[in-house]
Every structure is written in structure tokens, then in C-alpha cells.
C-alpha atoms as a PDB file:
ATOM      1  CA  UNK A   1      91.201-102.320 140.400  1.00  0.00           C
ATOM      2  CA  UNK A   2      90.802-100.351 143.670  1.00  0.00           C
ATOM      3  CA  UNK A   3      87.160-100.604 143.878  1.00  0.00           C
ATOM      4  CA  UNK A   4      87.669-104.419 143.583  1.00  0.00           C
ATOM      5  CA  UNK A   5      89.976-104.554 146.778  1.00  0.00           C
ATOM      6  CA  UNK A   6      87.582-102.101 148.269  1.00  0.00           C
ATOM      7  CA  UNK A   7      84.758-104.946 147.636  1.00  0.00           C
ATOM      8  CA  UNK A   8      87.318-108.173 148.935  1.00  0.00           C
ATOM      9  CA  UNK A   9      88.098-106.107 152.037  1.00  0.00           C
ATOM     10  CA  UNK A  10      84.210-105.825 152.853  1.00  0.00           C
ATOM     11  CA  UNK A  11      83.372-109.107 152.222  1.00  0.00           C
ATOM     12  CA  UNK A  12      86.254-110.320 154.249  1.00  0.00           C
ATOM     13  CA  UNK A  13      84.305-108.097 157.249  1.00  0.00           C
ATOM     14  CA  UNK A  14      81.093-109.347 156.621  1.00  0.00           C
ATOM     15  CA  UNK A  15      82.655-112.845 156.257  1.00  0.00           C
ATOM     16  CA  UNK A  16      84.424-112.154 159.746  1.00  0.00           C
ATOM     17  CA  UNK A  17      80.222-111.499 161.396  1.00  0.00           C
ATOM     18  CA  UNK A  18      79.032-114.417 159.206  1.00  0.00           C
ATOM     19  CA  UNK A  19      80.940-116.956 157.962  1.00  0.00           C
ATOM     20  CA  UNK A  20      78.346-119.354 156.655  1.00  0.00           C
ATOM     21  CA  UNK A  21      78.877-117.823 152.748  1.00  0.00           C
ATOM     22  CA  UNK A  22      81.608-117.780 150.550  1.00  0.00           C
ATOM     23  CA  UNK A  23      82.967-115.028 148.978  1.00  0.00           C
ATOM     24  CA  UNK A  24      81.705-115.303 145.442  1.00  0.00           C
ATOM     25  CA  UNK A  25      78.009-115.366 147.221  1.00  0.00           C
ATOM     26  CA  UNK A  26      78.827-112.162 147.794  1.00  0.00           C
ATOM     27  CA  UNK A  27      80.034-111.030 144.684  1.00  0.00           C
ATOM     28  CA  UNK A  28      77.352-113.100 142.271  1.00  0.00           C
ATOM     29  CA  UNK A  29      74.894-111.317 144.037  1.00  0.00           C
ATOM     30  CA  UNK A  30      75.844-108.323 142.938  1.00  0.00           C
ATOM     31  CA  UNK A  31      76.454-109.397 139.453  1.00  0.00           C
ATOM     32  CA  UNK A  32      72.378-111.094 140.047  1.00  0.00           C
ATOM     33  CA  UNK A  33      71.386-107.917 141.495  1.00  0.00           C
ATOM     34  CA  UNK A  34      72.612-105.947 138.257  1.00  0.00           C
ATOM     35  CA  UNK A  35      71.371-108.679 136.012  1.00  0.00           C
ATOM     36  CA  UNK A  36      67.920-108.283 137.790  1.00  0.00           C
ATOM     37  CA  UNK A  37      68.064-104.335 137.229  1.00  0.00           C
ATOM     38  CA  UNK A  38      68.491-104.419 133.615  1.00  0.00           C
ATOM     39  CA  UNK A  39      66.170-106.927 133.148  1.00  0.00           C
ATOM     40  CA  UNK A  40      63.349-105.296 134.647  1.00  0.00           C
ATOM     41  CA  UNK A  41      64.113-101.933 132.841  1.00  0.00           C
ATOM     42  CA  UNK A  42      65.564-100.209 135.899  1.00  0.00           C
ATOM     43  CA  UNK A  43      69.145 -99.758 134.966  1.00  0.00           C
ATOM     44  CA  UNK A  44      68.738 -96.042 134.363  1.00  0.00           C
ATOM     45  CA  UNK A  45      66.222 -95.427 137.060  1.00  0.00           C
ATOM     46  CA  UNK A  46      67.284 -94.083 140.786  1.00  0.00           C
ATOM     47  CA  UNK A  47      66.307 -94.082 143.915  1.00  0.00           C
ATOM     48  CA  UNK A  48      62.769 -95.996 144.843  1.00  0.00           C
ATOM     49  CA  UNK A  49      62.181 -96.307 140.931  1.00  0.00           C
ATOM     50  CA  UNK A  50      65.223 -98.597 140.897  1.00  0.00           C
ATOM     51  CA  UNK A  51      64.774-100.640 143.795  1.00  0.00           C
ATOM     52  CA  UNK A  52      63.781-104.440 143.153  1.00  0.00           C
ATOM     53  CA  UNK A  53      61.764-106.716 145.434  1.00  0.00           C
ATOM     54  CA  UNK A  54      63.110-109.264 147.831  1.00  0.00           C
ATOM     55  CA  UNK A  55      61.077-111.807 145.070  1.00  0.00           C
ATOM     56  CA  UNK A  56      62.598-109.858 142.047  1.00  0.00           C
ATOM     57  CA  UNK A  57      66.172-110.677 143.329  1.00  0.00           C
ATOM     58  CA  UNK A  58      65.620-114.021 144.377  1.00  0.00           C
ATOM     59  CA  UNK A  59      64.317-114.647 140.677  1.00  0.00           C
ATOM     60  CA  UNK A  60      67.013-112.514 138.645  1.00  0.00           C
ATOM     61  CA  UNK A  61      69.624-115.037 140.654  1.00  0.00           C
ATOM     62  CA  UNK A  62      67.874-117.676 139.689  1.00  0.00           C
ATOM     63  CA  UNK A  63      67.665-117.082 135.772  1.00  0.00           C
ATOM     64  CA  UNK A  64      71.649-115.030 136.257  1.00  0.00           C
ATOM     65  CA  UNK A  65      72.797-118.527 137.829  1.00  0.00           C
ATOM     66  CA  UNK A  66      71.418-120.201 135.221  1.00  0.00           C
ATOM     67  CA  UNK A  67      72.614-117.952 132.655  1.00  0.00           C
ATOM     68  CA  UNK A  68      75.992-118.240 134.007  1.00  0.00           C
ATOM     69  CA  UNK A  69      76.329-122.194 135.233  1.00  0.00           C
ATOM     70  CA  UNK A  70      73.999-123.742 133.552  1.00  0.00           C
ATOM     71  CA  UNK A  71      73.264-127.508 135.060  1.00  0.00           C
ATOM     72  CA  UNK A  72      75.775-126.715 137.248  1.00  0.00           C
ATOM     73  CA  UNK A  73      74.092-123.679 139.127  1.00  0.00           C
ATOM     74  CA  UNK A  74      72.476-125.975 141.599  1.00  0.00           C
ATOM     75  CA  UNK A  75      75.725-127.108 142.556  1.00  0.00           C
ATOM     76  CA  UNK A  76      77.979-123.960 142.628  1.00  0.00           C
ATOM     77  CA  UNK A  77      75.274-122.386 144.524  1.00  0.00           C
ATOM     78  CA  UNK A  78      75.520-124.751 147.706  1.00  0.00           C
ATOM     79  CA  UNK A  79      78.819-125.090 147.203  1.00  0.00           C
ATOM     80  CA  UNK A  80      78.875-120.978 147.948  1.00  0.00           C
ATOM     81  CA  UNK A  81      76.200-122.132 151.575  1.00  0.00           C
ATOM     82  CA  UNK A  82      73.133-120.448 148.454  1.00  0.00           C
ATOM     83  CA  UNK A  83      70.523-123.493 149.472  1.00  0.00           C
ATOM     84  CA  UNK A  84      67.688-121.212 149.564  1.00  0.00           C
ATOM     85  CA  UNK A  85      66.163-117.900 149.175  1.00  0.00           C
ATOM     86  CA  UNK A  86      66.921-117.163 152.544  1.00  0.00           C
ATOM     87  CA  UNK A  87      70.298-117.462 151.997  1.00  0.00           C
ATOM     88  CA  UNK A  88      69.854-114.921 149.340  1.00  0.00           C
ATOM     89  CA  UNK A  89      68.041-112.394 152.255  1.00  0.00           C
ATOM     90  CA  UNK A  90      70.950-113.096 154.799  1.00  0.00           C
ATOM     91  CA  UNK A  91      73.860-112.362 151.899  1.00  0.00           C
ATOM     92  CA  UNK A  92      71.685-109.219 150.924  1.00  0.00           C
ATOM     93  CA  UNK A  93      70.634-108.159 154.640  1.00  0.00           C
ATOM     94  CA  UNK A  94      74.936-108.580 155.597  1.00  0.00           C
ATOM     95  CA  UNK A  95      76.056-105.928 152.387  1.00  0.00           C
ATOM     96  CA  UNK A  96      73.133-103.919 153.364  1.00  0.00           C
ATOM     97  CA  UNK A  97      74.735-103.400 157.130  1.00  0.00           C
ATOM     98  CA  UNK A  98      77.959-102.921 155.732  1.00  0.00           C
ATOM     99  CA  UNK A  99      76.973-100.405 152.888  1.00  0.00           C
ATOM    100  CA  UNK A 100      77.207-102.704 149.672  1.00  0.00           C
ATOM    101  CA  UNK A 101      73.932-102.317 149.011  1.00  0.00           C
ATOM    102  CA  UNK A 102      71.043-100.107 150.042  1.00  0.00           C
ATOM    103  CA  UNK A 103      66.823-100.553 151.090  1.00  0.00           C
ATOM    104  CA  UNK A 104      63.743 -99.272 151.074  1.00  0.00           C
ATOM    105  CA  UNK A 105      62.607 -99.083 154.400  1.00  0.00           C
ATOM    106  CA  UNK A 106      59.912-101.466 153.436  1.00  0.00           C
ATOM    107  CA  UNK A 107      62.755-104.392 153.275  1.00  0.00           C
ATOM    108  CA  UNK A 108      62.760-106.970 155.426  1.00  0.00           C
ATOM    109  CA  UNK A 109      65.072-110.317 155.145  1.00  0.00           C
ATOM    110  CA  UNK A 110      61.458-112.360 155.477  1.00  0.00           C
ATOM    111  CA  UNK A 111      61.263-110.899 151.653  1.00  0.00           C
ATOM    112  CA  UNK A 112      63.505-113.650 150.926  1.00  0.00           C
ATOM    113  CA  UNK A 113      61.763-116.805 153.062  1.00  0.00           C
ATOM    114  CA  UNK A 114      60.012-119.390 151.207  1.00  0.00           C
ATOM    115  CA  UNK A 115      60.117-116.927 148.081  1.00  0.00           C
ATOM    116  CA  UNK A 116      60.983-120.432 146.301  1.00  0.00           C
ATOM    117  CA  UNK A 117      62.230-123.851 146.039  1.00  0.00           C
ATOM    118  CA  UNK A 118      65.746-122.958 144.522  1.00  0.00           C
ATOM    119  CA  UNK A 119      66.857-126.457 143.498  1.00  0.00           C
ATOM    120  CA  UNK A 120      63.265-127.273 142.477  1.00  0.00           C
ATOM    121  CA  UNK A 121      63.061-124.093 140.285  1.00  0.00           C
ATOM    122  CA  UNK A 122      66.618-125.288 139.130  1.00  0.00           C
ATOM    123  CA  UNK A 123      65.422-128.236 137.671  1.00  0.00           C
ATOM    124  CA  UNK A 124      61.915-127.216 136.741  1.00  0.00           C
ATOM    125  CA  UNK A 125      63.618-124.088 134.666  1.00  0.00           C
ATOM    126  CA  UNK A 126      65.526-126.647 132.857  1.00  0.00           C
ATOM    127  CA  UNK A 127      63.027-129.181 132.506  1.00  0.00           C
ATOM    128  CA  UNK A 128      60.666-126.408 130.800  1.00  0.00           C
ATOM    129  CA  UNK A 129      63.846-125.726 127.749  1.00  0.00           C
ATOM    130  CA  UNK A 130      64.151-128.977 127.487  1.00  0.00           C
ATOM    131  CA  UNK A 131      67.729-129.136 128.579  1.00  0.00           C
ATOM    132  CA  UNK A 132      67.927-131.272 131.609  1.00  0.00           C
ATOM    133  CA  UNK A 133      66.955-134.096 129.147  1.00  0.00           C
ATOM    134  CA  UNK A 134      69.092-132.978 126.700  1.00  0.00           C
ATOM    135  CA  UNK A 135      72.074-133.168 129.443  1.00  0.00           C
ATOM    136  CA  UNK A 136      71.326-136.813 130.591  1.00  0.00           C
ATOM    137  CA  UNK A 137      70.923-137.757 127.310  1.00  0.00           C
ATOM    138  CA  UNK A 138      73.857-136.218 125.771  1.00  0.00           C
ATOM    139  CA  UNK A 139      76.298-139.179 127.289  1.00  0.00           C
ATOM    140  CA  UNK A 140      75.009-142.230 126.242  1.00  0.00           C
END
């Protein structure tokens, strides 16, 4: 429970710098950045053999939002200020200044510009498994 308060109090001083994200941002991308580890293989790895790639992150949030929200990610993302991968940089580049997260010093918040379309990969993910059909089918 303590390292939880630990992590509210930080994001409550990164949220005092930058407001424009909410605290679950903060949080999901932590939960995404572990999600992102274990799905590349690096869970048990340290140091530069378990850092991921401004593009790795932005795509282990996508498929972790997914996994989590379904045809709703697009919506609780933005409704967090997530619009783009950008956002995902500034979030990351803010715990990395106050010590939630570390870099390489190859990392640079550009890692995270144009990476992707987030709401187009949103709805192209789902259009690929078949499920945003299913969904606006589902209530007729």
C-alpha cells in the first residue's frame, strides 16, 4: 500500500508541472509499459537488455488499451488528454524527470511523434478481429 501512495504523491507533482493528463495516464502507462516488457520477452532482463523503444511503448499501449477497454479504449484514452503518441512521450518524458521511470541516453520524447495514428490504429486493430462490426452489429 505504501508504494501506491508513494506513486499518487508523484503523480500529483508531475500533475502540479503539467496538468494536461490525468492521473490514470500516469498509472496505465506503467501497467502498458509492463505489459510491453513481458510481451517482448524482457521481463527478466536488466539494464539496456530491458529497455523498450519509444515505438515499442507506444504499441504495447495500444494492444494493453485494447486488452483492457476494448471499443472503449479510444475513448478512455482522450478522456485521460492520451490523443496521440506524443502524449504517450510527454507522460513518459514527465515520470522520467521525476524518477518513475528511467532512459537510455539514446531517448528522446520525438521517439513518440507521429509513431502512429492512435484512434486510426484503434479502429483498424478492431476492424482486422472483426469486432468493430461485431459491436455495431450486436444492437440491432
Amino acid at each position: 500500500m505504501g508504494g501506491k501512495a508513494t506513486l499518487l504523491e508523484r503523480v500529483r507533482r508531475i500533475r502540479q508541472r503539467d496538468g494536461r493528463y490525468a492521473p490514470e495516464a500516469y498509472s496505465f502507462l506503467l501497467e502498458a509499459l509492463d505489459f510491453t516488457v513481458r510481451r517482448l520477452g524482457k521481463a527478466r532482463r536488466t539494464g539496456d537488455e530491458r529497455h523498450v523503444t519509444g515505438s515499442d511503448l507506444a504499441q504495447g499501449v495500444l494492444d494493453c488499451a485494447l486488452d483492457r477497454f476494448g471499443l472503449l479504449a479510444e475513448a478512455v484514452l482522450a478522456g485521460w488528454g492520451i490523443r496521440g503518441t506524443e502524449d504517450l512521450g510527454e507522460i513518459v518524458f514527465n515520470m522520467v524527470e521525476d524518477g518513475l521511470m528511467g532512459k537510455s541516453g539514446r531517448d528522446r520524447r520525438e521517439d513518440f511523434h507521429g509513431v502512429f495514428d492512435l484512434r486510426g490504429a484503434i479502429r483498424h486493430k478492431f476492424r482486422m478481429e472483426g469486432k468493430w462490426e461485431n459491436a455495431s452489429t450486436s444492437g440491432s
